[in-house]
C-alpha atoms as a PDB file:
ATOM      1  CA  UNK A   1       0.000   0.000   0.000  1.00  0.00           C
ATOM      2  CA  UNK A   2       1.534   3.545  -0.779  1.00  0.00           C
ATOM      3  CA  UNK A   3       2.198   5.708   2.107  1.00  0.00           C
ATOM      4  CA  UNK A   4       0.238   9.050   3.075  1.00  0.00           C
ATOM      5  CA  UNK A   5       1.880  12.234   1.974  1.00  0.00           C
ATOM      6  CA  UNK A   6       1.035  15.484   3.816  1.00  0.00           C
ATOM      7  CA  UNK A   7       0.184  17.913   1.099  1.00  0.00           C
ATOM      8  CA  UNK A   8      -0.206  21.015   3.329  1.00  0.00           C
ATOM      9  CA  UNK A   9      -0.913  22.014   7.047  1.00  0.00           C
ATOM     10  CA  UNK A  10      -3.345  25.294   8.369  1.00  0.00           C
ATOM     11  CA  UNK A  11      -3.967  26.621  11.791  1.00  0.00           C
ATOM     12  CA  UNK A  12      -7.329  26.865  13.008  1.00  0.00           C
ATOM     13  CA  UNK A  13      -7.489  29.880  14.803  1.00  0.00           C
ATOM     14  CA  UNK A  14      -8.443  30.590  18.802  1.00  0.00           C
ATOM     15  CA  UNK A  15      -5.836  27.512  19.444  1.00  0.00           C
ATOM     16  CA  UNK A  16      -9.001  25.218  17.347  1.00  0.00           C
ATOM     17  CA  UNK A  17      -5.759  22.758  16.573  1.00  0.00           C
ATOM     18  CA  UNK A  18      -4.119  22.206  13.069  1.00  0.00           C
ATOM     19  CA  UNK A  19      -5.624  20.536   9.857  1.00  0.00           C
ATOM     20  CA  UNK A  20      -3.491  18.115   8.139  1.00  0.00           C
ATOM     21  CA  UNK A  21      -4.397  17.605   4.075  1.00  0.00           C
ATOM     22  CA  UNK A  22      -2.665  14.116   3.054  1.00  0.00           C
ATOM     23  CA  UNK A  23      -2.978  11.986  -0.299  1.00  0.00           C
ATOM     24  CA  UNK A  24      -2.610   8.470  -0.852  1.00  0.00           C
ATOM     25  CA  UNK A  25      -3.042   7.260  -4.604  1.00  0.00           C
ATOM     26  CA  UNK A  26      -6.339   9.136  -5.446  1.00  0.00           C
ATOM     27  CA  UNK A  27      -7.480   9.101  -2.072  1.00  0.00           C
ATOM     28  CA  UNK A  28      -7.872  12.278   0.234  1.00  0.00           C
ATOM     29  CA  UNK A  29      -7.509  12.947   3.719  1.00  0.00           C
ATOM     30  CA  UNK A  30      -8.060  16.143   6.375  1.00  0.00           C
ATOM     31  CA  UNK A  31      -8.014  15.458   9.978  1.00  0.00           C
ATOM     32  CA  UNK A  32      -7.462  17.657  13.036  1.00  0.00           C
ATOM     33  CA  UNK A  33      -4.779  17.669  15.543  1.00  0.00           C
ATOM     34  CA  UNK A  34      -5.382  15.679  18.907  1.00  0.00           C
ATOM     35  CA  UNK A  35      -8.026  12.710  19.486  1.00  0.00           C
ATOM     36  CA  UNK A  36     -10.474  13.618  16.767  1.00  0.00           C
ATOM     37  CA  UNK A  37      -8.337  12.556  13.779  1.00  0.00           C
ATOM     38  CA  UNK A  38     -10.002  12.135  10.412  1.00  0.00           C
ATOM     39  CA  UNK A  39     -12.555  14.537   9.810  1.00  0.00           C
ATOM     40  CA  UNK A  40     -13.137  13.995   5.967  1.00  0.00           C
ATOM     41  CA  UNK A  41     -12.231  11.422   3.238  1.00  0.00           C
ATOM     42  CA  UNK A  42     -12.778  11.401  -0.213  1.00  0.00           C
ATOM     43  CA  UNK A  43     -14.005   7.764  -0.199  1.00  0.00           C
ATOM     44  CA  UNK A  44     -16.839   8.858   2.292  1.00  0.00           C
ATOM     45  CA  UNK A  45     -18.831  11.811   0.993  1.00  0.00           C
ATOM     46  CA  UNK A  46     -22.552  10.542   0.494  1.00  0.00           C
ATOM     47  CA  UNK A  47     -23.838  12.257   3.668  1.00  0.00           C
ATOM     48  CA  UNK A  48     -22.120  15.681   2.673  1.00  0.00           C
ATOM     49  CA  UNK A  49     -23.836  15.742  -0.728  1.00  0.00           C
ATOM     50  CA  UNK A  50     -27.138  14.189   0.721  1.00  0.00           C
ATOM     51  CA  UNK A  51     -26.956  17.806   2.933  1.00  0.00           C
ATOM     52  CA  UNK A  52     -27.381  19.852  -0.354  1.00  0.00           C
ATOM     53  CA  UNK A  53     -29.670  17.175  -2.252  1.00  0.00           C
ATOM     54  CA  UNK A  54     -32.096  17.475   0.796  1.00  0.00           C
ATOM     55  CA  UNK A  55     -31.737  21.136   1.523  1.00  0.00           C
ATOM     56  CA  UNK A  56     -32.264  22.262  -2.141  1.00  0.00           C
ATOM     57  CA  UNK A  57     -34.756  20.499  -3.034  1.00  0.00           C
ATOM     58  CA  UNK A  58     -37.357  22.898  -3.101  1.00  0.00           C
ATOM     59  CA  UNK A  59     -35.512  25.126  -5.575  1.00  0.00           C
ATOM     60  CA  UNK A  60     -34.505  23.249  -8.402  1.00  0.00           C
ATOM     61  CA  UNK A  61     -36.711  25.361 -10.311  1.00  0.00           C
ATOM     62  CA  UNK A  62     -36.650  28.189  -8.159  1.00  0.00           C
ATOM     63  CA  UNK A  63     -35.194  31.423 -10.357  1.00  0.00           C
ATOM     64  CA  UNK A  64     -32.174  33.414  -8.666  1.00  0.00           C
ATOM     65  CA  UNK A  65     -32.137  30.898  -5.741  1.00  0.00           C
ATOM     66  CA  UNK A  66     -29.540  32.322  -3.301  1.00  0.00           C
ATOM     67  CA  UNK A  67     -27.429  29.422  -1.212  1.00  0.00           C
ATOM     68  CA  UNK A  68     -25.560  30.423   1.798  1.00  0.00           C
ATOM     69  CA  UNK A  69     -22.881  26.628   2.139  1.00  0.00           C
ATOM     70  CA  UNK A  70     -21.602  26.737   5.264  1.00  0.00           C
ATOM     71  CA  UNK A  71     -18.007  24.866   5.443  1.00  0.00           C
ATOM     72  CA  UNK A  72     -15.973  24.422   2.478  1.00  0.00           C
ATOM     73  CA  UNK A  73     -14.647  21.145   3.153  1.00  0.00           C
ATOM     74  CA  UNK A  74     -13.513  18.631   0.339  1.00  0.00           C
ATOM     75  CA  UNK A  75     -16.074  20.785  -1.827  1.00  0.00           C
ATOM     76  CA  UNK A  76     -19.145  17.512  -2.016  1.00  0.00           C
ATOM     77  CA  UNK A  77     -21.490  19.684  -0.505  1.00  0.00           C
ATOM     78  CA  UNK A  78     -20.907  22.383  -2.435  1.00  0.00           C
ATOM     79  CA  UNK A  79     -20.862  20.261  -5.795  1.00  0.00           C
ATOM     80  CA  UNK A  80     -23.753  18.530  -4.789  1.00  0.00           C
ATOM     81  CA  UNK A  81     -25.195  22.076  -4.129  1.00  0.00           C
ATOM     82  CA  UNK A  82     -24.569  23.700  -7.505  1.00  0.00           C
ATOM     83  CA  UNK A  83     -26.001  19.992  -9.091  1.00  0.00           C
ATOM     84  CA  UNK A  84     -29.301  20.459  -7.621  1.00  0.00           C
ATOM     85  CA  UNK A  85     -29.950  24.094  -8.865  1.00  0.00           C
ATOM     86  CA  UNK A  86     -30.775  26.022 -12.190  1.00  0.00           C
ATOM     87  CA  UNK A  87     -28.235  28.096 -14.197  1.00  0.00           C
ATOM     88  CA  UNK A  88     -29.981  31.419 -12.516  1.00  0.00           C
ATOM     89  CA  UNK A  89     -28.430  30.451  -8.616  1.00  0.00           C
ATOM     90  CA  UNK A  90     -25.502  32.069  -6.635  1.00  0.00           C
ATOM     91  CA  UNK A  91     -24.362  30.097  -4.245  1.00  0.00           C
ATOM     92  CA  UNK A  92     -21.703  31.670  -1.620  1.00  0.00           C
ATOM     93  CA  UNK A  93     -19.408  29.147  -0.051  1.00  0.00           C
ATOM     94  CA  UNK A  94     -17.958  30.301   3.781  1.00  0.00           C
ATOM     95  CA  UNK A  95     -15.102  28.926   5.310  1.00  0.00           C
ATOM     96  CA  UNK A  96     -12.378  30.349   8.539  1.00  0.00           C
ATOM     97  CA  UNK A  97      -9.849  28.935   7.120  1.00  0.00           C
ATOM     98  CA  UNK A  98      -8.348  30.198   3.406  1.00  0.00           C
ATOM     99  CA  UNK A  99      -6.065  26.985   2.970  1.00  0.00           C
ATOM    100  CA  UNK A 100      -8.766  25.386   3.271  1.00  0.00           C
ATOM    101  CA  UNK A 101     -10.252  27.225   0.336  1.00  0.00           C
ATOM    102  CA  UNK A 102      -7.080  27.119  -1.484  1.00  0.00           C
ATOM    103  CA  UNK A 103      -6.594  23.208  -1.481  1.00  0.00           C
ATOM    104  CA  UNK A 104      -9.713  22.925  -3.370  1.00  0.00           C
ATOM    105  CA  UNK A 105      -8.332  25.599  -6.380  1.00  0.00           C
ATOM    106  CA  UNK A 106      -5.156  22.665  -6.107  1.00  0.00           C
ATOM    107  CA  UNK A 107      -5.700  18.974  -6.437  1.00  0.00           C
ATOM    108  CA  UNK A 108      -7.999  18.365  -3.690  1.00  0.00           C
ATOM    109  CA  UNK A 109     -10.500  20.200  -5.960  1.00  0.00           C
ATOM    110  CA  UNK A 110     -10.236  16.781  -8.601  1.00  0.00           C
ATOM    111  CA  UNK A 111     -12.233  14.804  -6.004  1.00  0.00           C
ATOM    112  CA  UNK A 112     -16.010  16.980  -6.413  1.00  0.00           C
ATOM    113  CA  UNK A 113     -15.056  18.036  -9.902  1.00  0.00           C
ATOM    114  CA  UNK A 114     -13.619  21.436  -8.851  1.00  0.00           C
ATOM    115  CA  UNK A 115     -17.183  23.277  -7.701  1.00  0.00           C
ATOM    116  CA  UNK A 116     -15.321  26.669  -7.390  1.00  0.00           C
ATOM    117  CA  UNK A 117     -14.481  27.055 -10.957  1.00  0.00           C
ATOM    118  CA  UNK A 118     -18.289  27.628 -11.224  1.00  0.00           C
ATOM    119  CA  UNK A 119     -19.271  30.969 -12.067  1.00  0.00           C
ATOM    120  CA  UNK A 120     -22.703  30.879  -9.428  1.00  0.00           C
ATOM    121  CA  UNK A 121     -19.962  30.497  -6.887  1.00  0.00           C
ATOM    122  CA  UNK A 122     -18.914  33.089  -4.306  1.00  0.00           C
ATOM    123  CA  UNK A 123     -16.375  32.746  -1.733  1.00  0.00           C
ATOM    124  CA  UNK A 124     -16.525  34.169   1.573  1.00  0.00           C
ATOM    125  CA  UNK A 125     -13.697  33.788   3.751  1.00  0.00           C
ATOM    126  CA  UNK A 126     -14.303  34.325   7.235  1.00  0.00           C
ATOM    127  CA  UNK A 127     -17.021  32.851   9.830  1.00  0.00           C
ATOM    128  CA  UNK A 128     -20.249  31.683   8.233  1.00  0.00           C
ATOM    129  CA  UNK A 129     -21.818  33.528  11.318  1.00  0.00           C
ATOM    130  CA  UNK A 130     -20.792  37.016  10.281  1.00  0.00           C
ATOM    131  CA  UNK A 131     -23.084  36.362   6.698  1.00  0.00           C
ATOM    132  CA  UNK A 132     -26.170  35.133   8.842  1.00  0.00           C
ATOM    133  CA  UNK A 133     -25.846  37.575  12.233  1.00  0.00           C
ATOM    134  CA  UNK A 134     -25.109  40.899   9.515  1.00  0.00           C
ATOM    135  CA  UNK A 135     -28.225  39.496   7.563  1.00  0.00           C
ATOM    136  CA  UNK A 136     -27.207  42.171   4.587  1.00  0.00           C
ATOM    137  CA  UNK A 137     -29.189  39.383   2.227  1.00  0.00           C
ATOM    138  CA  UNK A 138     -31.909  36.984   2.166  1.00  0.00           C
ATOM    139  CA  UNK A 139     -30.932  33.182   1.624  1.00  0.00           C
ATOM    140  CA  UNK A 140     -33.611  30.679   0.083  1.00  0.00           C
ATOM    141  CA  UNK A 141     -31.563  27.774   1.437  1.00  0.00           C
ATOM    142  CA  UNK A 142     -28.660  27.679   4.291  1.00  0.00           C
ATOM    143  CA  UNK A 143     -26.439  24.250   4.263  1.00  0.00           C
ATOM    144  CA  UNK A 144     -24.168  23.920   7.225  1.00  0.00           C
ATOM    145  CA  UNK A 145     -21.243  21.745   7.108  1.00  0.00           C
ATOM    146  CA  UNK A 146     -18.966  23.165   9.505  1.00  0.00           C
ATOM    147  CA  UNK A 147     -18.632  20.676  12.663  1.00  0.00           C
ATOM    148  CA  UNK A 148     -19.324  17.145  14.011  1.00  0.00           C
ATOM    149  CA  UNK A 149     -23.041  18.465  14.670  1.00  0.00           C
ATOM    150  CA  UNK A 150     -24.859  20.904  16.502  1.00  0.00           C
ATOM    151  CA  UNK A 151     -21.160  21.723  18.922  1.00  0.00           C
ATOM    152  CA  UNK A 152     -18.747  23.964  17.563  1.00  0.00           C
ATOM    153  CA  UNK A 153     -15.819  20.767  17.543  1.00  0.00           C
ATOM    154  CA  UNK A 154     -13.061  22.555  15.240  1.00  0.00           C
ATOM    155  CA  UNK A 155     -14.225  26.301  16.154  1.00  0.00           C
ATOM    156  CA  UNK A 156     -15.518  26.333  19.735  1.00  0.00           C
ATOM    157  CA  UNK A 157     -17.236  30.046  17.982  1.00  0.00           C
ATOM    158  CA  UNK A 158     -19.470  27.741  15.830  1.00  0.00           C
ATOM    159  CA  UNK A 159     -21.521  26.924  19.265  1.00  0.00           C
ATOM    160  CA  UNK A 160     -23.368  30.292  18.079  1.00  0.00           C
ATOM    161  CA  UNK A 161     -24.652  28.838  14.959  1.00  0.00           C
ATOM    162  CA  UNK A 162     -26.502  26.084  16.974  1.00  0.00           C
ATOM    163  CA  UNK A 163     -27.564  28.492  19.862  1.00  0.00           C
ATOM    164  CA  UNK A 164     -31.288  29.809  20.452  1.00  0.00           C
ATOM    165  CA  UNK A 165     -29.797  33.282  19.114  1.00  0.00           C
ATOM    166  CA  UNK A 166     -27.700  31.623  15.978  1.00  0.00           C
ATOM    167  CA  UNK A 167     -30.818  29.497  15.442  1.00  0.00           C
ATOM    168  CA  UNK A 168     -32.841  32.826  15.190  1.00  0.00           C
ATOM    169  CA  UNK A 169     -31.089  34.451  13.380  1.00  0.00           C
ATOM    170  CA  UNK A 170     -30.490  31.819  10.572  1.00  0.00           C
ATOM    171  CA  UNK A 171     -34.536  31.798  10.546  1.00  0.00           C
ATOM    172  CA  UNK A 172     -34.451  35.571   9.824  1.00  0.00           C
ATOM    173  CA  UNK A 173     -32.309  35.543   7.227  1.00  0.00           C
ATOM    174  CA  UNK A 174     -33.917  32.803   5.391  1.00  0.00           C
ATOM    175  CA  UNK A 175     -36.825  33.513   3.057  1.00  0.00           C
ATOM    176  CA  UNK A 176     -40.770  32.436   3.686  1.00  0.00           C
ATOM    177  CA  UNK A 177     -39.921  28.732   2.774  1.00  0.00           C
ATOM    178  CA  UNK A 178     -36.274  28.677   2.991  1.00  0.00           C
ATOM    179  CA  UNK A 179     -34.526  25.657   4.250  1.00  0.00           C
ATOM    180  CA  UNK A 180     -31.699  25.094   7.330  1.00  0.00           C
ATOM    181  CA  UNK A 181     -30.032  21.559   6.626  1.00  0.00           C
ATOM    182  CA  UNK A 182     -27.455  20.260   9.227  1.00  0.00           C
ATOM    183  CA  UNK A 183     -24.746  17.983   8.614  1.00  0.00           C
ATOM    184  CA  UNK A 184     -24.851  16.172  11.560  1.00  0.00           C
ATOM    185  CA  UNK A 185     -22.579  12.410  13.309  1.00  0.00           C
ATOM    186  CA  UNK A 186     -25.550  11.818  15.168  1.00  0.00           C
ATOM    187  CA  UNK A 187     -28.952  12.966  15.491  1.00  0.00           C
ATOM    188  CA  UNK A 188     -29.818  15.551  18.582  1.00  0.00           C
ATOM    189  CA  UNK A 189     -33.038  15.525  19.953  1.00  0.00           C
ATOM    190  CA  UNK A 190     -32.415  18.972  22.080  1.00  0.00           C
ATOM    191  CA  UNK A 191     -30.904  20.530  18.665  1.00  0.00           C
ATOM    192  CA  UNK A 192     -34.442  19.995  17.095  1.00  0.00           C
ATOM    193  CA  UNK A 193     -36.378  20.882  19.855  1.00  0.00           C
ATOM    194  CA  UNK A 194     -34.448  23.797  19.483  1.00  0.00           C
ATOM    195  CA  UNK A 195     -35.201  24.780  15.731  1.00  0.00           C
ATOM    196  CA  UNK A 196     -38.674  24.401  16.562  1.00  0.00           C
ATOM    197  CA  UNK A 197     -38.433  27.170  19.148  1.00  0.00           C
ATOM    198  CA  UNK A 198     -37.210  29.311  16.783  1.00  0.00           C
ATOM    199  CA  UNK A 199     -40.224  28.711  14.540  1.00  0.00           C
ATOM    200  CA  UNK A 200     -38.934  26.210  11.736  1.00  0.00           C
ATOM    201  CA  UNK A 201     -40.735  22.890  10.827  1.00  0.00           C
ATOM    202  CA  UNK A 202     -38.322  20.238  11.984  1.00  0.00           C
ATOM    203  CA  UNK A 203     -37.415  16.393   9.745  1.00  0.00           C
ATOM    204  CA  UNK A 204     -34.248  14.200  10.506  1.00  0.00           C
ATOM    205  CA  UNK A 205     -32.825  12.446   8.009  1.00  0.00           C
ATOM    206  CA  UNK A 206     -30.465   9.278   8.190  1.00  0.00           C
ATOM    207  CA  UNK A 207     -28.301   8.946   5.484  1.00  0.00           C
ATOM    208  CA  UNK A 208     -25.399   7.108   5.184  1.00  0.00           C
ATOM    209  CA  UNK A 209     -21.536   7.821   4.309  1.00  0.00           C
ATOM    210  CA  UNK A 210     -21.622   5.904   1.643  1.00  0.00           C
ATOM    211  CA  UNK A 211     -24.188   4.350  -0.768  1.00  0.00           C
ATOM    212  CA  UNK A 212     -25.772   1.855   1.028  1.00  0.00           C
ATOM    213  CA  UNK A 213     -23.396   1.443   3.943  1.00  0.00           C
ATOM    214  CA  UNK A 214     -21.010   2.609   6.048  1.00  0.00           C
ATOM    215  CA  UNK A 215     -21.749   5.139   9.410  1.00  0.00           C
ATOM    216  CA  UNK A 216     -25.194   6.410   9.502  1.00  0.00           C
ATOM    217  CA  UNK A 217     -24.955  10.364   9.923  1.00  0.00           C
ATOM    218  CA  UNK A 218     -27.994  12.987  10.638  1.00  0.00           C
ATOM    219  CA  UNK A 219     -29.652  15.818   7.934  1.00  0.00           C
ATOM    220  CA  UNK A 220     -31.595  18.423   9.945  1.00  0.00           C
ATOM    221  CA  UNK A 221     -34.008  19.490   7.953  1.00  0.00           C
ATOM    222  CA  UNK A 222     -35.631  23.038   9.122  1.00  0.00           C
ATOM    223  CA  UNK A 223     -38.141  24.987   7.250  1.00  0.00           C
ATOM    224  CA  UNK A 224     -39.416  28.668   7.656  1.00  0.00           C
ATOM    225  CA  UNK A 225     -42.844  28.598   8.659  1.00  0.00           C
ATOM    226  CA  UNK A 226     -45.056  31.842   7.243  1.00  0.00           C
ATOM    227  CA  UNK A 227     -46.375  32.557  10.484  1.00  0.00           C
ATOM    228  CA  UNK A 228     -43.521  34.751  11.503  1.00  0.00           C
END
């Protein structure tokens, strides 16, 4: 079997620990610093795209459907994203970290058929938070991708995005209909008690990491209610 070889290395910042990007044959790898390891591989990606096939659903004929993807990652969700919606979208892509961004302009972009080259794509590099707390626009559909599930694991700041006042204000920037989806390990009961307190109309997905097999993660699925 060929060995890894580390491709590149970035900091997540407030001390979150360091990413690792490694490559073995075609295959993929980023994991964190510490316990946690492997966060993504490129041979386990259904999940991520099943978080865009779910949460765009309701716009694949939707004209100038605006996307807010939350976590760049090895780009699936994105892809998957961009797959599911017509020629009119814009889709803006946040990530923290810019290496991050920047492997997937290099040859980690190969693996979801380089989504950023897309001309509906914007890039946002900073916290998905500042997008949804500055509200400056109106999203028909917000995907988040950015942790393990409703905890901020890399970026303990991501806790906000699953809080009663992140949860909030994700339902205020969202139009009448809009979807939330949630990548998430594991499903959360308190998390979707949670959304529903904020006002959205609350379905869990299973899906798996691959195909037909493999771990079985969680898709929140939240919709914005017209009643407020």
């Amino acid at each position: 079997m060929k060995p890894w070889i580390e491709l590149g290395t970035a900091q997540i910042p407030n001390d979150g620990g360091t990413l690792t990007l490694r490559q073995r044959d075609q295959e993929f790898s980023i994991s964190l610093s510490g316990p946690r390891g492997e966060l993504m591989n490129s041979r386990r990606f259904n999940s991520e795209q099943q978080l865009s096939v779910l949460g765009c659903a309701h716009l694949k004929n939707h004209k100038n459907a605006r996307v807010l993807v939350g976590g760049m990652g090895m780009g699936y969700t994105l892809a998957a994203a961009l797959d599911a919606l017509p020629p009119s979208a814009h889709v803006i892509v946040a990530d923290l970290i810019p290496e991050v961004v920047e492997w997937n302009r290099g040859p980690l972009g190969e693996c979801a058929g380089r989504p950023l080259d897309d001309t509906r794509v914007g890039v946002h590099i900073g916290d998905v938070g500042e997008l949804l707390v500055n509200r400056r626009e109106e999203y028909d559909a917000v995907l988040l991708d950015v942790d393990n599930g409703p905890e901020g694991l890399t970026q303990s700041d991501n806790n906000w995005l699953y809080s009663i006042d992140g949860t909030s204000s994700i339902y205020k920037s969202l139009t009448s209909g809009g979807v939330l989806a949630v990548w998430s390990a594991s499903p959360d009961t308190v998390y979707a008690n949670r959304l529903k307190k904020a006002g959205f109309q609350v379905d869990v997905k299973t899906v798996r990491e691959r195909p037909g097999k493999g771990a079985r993660h969680a898709i929140f699925l939240a919709k914005k209610t017209a009643r407020r």
